[in-house]
C-alpha atoms as a PDB file:
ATOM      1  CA  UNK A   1       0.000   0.000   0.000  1.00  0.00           C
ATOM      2  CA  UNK A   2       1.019   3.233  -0.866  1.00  0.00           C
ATOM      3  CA  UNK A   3       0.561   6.770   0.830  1.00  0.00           C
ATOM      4  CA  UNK A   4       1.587  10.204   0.115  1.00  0.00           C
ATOM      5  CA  UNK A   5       3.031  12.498   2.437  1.00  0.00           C
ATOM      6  CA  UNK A   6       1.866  16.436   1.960  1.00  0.00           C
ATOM      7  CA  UNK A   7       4.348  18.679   4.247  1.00  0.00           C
ATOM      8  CA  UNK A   8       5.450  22.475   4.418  1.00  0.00           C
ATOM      9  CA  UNK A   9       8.934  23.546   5.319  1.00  0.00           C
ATOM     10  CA  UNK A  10      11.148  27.101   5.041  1.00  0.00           C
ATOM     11  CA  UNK A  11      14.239  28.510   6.794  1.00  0.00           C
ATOM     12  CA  UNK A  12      14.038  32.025   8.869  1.00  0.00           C
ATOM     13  CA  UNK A  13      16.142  34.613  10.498  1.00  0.00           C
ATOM     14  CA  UNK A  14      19.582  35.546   9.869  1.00  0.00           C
ATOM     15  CA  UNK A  15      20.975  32.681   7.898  1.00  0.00           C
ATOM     16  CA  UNK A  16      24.401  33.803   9.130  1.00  0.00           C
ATOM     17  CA  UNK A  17      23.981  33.704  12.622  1.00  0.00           C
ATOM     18  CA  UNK A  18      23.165  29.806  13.891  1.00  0.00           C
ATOM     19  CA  UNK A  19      21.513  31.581  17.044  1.00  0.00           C
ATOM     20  CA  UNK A  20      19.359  33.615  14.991  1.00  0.00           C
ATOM     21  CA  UNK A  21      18.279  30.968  12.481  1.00  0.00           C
ATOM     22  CA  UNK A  22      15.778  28.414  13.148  1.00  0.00           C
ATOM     23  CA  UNK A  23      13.152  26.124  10.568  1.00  0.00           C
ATOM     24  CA  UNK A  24       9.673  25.632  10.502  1.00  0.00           C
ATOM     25  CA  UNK A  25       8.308  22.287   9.202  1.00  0.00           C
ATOM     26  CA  UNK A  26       4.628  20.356   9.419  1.00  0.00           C
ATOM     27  CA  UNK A  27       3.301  17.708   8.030  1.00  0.00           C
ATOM     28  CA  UNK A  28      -0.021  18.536   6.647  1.00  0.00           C
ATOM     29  CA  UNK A  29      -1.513  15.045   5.406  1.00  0.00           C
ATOM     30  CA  UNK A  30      -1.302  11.892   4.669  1.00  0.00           C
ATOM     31  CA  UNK A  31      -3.144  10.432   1.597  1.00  0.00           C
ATOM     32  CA  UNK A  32      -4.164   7.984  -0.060  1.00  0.00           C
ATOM     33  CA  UNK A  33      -3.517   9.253  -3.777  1.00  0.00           C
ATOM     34  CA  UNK A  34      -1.624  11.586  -5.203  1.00  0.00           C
ATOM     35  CA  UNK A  35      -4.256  13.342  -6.676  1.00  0.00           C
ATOM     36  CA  UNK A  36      -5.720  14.138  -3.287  1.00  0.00           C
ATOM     37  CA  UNK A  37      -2.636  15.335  -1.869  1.00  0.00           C
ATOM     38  CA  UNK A  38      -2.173  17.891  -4.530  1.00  0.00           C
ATOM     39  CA  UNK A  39      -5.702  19.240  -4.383  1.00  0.00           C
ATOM     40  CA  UNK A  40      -5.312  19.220  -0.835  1.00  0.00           C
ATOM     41  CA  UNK A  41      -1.738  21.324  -1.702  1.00  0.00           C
ATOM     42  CA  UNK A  42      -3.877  23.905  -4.125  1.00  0.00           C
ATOM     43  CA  UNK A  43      -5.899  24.601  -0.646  1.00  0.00           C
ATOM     44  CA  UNK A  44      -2.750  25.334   1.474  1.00  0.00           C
ATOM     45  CA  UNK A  45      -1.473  27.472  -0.561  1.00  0.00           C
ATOM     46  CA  UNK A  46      -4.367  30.006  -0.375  1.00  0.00           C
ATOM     47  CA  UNK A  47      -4.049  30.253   3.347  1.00  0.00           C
ATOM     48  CA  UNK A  48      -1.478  33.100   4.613  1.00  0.00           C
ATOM     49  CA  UNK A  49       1.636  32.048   5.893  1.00  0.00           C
ATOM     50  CA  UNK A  50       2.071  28.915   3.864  1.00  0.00           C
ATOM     51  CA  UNK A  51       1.118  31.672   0.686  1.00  0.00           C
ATOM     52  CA  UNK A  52       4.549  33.468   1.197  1.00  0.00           C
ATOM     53  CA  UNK A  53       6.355  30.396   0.922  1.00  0.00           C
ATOM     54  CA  UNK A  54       3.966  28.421  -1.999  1.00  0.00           C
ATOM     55  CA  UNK A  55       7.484  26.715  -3.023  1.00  0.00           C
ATOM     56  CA  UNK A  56       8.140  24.935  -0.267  1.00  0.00           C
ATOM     57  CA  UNK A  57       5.786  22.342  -0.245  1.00  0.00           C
ATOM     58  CA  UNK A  58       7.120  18.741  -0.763  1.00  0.00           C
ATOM     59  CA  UNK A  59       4.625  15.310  -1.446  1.00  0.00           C
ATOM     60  CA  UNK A  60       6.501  12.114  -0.596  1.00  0.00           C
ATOM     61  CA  UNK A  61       5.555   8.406  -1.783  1.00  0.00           C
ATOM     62  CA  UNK A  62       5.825   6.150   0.991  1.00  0.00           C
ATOM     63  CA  UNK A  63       5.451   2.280   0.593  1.00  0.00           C
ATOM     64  CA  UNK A  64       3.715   0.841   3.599  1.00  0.00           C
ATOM     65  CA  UNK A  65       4.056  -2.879   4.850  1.00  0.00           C
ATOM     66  CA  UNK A  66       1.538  -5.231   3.834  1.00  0.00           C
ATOM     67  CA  UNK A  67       0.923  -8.375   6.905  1.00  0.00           C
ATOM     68  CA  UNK A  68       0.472 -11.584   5.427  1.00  0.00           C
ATOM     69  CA  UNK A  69      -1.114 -14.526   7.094  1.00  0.00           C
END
């Protein structure tokens, strides 16, 4: 089985200064199709905040274990 991961991350502060720098990142969804995850993206990316950094969405595949008896 496969799911898709839909998260948001970006970099802030003064990239020079490692005491003045941090990263934001959240996972937003996990779905079952692609499809979902990037109309589920399209949504995001009207909401401020995650608007003023639309490029820095990311959708992983991720290949789950199937149990078999």
């Amino acid at each position: 089985m496969n799911i898709w991961v839909l998260s948001h991350q970006y970099d802030y502060g003064n990239l020079c200064d490692k005491y003045k720098w941090n990263e934001e990142g959240r996972i937003l969804g996990v779905y079952y199709t692609r499809e979902v995850a990037l109309r589920s993206l399209t949504e995001y990316q009207k909401i401020k905040g995650f608007s003023s950094h639309i490029s820095n969405f990311y959708i992983e595949e991720y290949i789950l274990d199937e149990i078999k008896n």
